[in-house]
Protein backbone atom coordinates (compact mmCIF):
# COMPACT_ATOMS: atom_id res chain seq x y z
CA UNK A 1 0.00 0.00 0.00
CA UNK A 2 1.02 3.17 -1.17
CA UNK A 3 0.10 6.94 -1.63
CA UNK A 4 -0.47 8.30 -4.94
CA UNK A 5 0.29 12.15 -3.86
CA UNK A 6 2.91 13.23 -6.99
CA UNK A 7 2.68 9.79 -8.63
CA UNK A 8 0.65 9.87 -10.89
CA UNK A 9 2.28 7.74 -13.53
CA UNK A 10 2.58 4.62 -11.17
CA UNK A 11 -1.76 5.57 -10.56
CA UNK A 12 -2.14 5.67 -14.79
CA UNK A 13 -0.55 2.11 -15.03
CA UNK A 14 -2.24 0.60 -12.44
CA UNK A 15 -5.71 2.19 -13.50
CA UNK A 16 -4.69 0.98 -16.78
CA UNK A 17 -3.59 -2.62 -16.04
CA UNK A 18 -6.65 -2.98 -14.35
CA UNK A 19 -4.40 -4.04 -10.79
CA UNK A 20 -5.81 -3.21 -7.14
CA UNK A 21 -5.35 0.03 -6.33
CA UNK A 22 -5.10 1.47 -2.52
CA UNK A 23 -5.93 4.81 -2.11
CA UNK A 24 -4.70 6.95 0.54
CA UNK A 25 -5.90 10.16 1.77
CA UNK A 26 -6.11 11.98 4.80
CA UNK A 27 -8.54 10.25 7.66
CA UNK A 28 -9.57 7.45 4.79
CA UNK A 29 -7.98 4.46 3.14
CA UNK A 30 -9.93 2.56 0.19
CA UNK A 31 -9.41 -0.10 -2.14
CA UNK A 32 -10.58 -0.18 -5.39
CA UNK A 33 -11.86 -3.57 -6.50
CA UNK A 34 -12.60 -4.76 -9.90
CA UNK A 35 -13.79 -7.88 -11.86
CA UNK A 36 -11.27 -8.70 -14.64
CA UNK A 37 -13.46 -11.34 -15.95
CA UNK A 38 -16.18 -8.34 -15.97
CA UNK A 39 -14.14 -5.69 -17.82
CA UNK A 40 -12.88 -8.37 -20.54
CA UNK A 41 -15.91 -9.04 -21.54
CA UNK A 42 -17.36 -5.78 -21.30
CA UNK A 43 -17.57 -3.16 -24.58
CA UNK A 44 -14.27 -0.61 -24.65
CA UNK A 45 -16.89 2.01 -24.09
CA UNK A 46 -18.11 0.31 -20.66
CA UNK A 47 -14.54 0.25 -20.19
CA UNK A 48 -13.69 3.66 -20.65
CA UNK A 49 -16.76 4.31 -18.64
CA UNK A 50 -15.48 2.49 -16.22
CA UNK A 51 -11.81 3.68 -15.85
CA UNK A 52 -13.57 7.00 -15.69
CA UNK A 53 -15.53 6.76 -12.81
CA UNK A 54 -12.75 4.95 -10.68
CA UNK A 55 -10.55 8.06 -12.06
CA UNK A 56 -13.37 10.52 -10.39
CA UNK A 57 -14.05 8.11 -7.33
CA UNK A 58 -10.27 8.63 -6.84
CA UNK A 59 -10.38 12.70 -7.13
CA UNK A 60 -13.62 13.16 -4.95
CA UNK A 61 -12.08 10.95 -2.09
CA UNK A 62 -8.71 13.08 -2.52
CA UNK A 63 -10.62 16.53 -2.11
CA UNK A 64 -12.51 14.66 0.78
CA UNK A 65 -16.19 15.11 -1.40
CA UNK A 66 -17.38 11.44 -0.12
């Protein structure tokens, strides 16, 4: 487990390779799960939709909007 403040490209790649990702921020800690077997089989849309909204989850827990 890790924090992601000024590392951005090691956040990319991971979002990207579709690997666990701990988030740290202050007062909260989260994991972001996901179902490879899900996002293979899914359209590149649902995908992108996807990547998206763990991309947002990310910012909004960062700027403490959960």
């Amino acid at each position: 487990m890790y924090s992601y403040e000024g590392n951005w490209n090691r956040f990319l790649n991971e979002v990207l390779n579709k690997e666990p990702i701990s988030v740290f921020y202050p007062g909260k800690t989260e994991k972001l799960k996901r179902s490879s077997a899900m996002l293979s089989s899914s359209s590149s849309s649902e995908k992108e939709r996807d990547m998206f909204e763990r991309i947002l989850d990310f910012f909004k827990g960062v700027l403490g909007l959960r």
